[in-house]
N, C-alpha and C. Protein backbone atom coordinates (compact mmCIF):
# COMPACT_ATOMS: atom_id res chain seq x y z
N UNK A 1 0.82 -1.20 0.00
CA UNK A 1 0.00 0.00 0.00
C UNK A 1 0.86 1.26 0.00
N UNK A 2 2.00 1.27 0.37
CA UNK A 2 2.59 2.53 0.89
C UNK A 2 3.57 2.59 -0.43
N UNK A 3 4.18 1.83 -1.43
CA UNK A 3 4.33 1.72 -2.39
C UNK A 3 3.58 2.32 -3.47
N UNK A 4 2.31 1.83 -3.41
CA UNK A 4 1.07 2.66 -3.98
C UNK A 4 0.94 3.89 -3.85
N UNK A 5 1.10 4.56 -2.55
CA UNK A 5 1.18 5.68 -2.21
C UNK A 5 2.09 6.71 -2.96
N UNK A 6 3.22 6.43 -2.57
CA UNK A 6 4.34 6.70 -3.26
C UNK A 6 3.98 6.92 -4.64
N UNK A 7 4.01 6.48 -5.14
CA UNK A 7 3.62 5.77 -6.62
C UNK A 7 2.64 7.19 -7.41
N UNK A 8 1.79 6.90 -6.81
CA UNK A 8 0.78 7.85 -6.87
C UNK A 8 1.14 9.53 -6.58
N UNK A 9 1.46 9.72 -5.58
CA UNK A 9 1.87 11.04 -5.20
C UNK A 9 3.69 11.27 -6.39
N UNK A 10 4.22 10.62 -6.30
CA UNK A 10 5.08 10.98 -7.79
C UNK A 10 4.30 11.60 -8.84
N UNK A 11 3.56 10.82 -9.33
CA UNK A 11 2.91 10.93 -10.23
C UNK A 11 2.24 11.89 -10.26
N UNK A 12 1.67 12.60 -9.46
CA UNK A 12 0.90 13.98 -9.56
C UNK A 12 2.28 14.74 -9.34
N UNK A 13 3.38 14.72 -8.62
CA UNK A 13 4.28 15.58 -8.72
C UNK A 13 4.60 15.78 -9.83
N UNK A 14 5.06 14.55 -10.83
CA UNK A 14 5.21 14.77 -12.21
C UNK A 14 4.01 15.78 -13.18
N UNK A 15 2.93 15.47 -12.85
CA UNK A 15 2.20 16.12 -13.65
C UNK A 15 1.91 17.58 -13.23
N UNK A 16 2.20 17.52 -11.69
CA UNK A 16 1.77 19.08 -11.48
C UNK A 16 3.08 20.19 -12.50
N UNK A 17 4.56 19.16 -12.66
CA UNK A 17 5.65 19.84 -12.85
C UNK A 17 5.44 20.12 -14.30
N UNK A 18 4.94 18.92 -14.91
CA UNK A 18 4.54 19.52 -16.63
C UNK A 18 3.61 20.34 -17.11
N UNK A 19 2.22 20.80 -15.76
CA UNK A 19 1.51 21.72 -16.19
C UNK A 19 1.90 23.24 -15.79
N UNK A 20 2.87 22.76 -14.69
CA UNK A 20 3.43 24.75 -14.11
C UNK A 20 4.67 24.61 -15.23
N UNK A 21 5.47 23.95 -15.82
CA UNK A 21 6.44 24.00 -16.71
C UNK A 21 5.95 23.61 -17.32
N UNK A 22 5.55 23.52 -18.66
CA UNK A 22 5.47 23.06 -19.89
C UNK A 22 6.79 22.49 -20.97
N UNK A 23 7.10 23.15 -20.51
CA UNK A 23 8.82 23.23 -21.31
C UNK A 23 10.25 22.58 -20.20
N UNK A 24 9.60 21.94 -18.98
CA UNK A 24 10.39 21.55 -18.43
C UNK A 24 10.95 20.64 -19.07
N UNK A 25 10.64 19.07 -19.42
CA UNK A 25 11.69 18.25 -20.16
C UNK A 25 12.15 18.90 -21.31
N UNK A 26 12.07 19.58 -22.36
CA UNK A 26 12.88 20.43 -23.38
C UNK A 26 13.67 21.16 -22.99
N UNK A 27 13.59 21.39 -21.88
CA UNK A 27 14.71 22.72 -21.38
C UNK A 27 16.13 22.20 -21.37
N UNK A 28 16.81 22.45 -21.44
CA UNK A 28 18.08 22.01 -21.01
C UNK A 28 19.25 23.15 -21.42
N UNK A 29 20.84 23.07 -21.36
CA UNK A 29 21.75 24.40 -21.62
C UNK A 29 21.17 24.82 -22.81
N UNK A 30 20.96 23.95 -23.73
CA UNK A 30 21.02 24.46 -25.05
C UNK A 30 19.93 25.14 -24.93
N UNK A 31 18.42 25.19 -24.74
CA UNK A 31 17.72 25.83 -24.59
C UNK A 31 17.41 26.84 -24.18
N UNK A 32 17.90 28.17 -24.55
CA UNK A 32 17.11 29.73 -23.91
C UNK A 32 16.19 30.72 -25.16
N UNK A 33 16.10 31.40 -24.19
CA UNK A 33 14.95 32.44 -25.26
C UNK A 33 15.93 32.96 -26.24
N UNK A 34 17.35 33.27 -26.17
CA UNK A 34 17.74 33.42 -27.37
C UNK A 34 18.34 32.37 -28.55
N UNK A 35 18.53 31.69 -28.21
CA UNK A 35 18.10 30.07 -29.28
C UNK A 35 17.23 30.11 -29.97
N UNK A 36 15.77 30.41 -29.20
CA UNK A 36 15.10 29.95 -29.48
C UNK A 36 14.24 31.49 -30.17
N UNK A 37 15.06 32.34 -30.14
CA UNK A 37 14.39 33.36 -30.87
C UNK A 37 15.11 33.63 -31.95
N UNK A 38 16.73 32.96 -32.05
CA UNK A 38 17.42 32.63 -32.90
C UNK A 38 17.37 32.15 -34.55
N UNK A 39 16.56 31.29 -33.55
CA UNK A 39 15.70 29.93 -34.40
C UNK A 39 14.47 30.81 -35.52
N UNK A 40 13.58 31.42 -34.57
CA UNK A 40 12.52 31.35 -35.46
C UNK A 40 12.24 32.55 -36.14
N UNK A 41 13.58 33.49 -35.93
CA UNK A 41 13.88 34.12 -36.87
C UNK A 41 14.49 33.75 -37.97
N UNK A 42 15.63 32.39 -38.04
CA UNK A 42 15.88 31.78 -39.06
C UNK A 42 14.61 31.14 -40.07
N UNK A 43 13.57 30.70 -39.72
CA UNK A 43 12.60 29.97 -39.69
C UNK A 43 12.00 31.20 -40.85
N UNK A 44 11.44 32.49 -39.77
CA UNK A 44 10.92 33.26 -40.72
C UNK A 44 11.92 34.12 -41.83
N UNK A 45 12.80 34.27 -42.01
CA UNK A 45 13.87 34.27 -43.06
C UNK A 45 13.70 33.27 -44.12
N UNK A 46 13.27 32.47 -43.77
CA UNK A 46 13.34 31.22 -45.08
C UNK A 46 12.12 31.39 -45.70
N UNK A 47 11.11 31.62 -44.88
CA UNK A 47 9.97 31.74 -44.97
C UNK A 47 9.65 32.83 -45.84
N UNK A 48 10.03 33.77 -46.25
CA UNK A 48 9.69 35.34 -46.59
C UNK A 48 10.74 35.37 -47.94
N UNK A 49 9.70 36.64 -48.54
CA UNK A 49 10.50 37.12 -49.67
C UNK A 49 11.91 37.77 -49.84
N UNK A 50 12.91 37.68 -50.17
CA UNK A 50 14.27 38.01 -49.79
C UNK A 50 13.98 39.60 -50.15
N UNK A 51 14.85 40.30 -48.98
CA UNK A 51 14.51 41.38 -49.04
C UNK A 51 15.49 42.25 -49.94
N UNK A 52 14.62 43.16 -50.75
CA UNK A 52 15.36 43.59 -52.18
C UNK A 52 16.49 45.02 -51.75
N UNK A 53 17.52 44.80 -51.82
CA UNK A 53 18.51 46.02 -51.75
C UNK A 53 18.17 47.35 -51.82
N UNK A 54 17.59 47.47 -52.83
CA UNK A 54 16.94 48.60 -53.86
C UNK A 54 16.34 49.63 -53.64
N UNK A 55 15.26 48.73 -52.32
CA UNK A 55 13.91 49.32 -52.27
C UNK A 55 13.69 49.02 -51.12
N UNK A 56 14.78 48.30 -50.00
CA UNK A 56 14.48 48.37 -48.70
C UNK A 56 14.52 49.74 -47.92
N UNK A 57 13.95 49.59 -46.51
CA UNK A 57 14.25 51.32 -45.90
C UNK A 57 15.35 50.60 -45.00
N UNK A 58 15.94 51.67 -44.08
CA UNK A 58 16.76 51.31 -43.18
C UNK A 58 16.16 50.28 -42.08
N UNK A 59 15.04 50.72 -41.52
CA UNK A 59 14.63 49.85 -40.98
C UNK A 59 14.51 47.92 -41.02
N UNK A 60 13.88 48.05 -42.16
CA UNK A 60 13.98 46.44 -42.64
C UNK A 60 15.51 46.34 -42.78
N UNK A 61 16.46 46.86 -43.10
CA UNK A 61 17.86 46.64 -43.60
C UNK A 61 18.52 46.08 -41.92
N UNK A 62 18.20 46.77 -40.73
CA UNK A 62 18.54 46.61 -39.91
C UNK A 62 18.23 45.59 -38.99
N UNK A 63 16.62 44.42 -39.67
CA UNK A 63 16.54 43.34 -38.79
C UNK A 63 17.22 42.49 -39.55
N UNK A 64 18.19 42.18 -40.62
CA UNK A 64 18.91 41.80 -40.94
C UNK A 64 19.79 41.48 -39.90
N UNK A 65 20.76 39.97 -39.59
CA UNK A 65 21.24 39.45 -38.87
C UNK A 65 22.57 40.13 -39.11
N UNK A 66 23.26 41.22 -38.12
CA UNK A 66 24.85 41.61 -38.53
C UNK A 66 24.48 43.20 -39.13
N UNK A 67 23.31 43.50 -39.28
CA UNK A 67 23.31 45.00 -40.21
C UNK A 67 22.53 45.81 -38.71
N UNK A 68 23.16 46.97 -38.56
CA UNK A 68 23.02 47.93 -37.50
C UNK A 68 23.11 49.30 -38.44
N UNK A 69 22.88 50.62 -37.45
CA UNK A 69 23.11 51.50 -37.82
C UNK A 69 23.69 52.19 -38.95
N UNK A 70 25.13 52.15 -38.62
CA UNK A 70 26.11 52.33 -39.50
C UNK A 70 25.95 51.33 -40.82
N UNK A 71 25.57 49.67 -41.08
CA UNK A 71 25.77 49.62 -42.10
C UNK A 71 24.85 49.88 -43.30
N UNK A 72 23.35 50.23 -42.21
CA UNK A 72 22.34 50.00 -43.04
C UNK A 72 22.68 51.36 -43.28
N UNK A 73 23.00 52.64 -43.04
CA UNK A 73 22.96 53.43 -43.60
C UNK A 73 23.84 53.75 -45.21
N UNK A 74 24.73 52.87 -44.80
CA UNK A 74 26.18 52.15 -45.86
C UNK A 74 25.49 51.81 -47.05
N UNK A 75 24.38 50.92 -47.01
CA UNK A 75 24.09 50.12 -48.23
C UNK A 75 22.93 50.86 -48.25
N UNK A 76 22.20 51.93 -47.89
CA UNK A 76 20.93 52.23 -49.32
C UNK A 76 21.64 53.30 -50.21
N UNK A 77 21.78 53.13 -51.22
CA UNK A 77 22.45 52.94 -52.57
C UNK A 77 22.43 51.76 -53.64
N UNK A 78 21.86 52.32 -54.63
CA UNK A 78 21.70 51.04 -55.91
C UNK A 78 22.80 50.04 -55.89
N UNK A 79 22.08 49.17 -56.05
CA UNK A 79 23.47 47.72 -56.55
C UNK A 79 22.87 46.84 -57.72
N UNK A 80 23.73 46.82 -58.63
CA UNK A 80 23.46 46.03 -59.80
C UNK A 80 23.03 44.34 -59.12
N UNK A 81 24.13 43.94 -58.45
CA UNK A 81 24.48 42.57 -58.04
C UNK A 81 24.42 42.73 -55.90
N UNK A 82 24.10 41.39 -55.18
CA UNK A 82 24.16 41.54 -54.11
C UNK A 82 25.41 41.85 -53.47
N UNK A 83 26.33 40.88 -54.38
CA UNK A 83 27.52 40.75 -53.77
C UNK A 83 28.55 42.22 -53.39
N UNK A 84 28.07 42.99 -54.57
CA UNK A 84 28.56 44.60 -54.57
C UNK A 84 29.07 44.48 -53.13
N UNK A 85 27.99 44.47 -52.18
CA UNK A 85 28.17 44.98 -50.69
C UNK A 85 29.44 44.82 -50.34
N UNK A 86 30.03 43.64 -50.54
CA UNK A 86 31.56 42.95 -50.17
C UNK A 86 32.41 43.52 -51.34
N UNK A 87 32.17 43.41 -52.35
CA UNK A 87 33.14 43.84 -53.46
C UNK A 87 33.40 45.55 -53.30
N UNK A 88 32.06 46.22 -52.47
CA UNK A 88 32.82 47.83 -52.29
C UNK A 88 33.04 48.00 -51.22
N UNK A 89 33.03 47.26 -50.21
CA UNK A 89 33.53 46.76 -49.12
C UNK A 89 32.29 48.24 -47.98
N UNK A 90 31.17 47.46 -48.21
CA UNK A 90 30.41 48.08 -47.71
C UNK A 90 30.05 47.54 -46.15
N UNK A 91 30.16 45.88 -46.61
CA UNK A 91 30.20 44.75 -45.36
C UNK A 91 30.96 43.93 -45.65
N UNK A 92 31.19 43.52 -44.40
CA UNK A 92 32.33 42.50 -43.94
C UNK A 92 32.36 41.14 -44.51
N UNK A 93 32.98 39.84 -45.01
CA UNK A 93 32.23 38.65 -45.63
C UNK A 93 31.37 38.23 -44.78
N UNK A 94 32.45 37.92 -43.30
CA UNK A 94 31.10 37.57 -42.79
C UNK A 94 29.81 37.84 -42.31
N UNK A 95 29.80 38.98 -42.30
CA UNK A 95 28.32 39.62 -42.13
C UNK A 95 27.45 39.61 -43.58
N UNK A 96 28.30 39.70 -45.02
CA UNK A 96 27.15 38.96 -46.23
C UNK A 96 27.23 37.69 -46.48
N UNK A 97 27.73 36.79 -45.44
CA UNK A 97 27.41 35.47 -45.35
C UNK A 97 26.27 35.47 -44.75
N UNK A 98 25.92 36.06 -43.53
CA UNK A 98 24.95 35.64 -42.74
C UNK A 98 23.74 36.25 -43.02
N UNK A 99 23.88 36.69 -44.29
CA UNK A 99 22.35 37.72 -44.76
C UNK A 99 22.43 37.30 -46.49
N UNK A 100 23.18 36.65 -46.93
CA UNK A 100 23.08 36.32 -48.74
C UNK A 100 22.02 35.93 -49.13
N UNK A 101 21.40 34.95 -48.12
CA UNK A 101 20.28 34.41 -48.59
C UNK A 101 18.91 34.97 -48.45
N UNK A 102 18.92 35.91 -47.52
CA UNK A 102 17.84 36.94 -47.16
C UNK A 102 17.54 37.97 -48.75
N UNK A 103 18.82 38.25 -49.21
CA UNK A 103 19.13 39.68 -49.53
C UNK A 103 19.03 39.40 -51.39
N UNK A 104 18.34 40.19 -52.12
CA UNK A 104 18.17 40.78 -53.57
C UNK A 104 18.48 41.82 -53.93
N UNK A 105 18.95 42.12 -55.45
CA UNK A 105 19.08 43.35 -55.41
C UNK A 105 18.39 43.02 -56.97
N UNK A 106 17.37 43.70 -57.17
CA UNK A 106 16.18 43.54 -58.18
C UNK A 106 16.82 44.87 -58.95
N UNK A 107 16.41 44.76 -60.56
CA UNK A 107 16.66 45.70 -61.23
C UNK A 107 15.22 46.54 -61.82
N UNK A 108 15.29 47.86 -61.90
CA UNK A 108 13.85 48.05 -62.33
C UNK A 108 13.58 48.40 -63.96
């Protein structure tokens, strides 16, 4: 019986712990809010129309992963090609590594 007991009262401990945590077994180091906001900004990046050089404002230029102030102000200016950015050494490689696939530069 006292086995039973046991048994039982675990068992609501467990469940009380998965309804006040939800995210308790997923949690672990790797897991924080910036991972995981990491993430689903990668997610919506893939998701979305690559954003066109051309005709972006600073704003959109700046939720770009690596583009701040200074560079978004750098790149509004026409570009034939994306790559320009690196070839006039507007950004760094690795910062148009981490945005190539986001980024267009549409001709009109």
């Amino acid at each position: 019986m006292k086995t039973l007991t046991r048994l039982m009262l675990s068992l609501v401990a467990i469940t009380t712990l998965v309804i006040l945590d939800p995210l308790g077994p997923v949690r672990s180091s790797a897991f924080t809010p910036n991972t995981a906001m990491s993430s689903a900004l990668a997610l919506a990046a893939e998701k979305t129309e690559p954003l066109d050089l051309n005709t972006a404002s600073g704003d959109q230029l700046k939720a770009l992963p690596g583009i701040g102030d200074a560079y978004s102000e750098k790149i509004i200016t026409p570009y034939k090609r994306k790559d320009e950015l690196v070839q006039k050494k507007i950004i760094p490689q690795p910062t148009y590594d981490k945005i190539k696939d986001q980024i267009v530069a549409k001709q009109k």
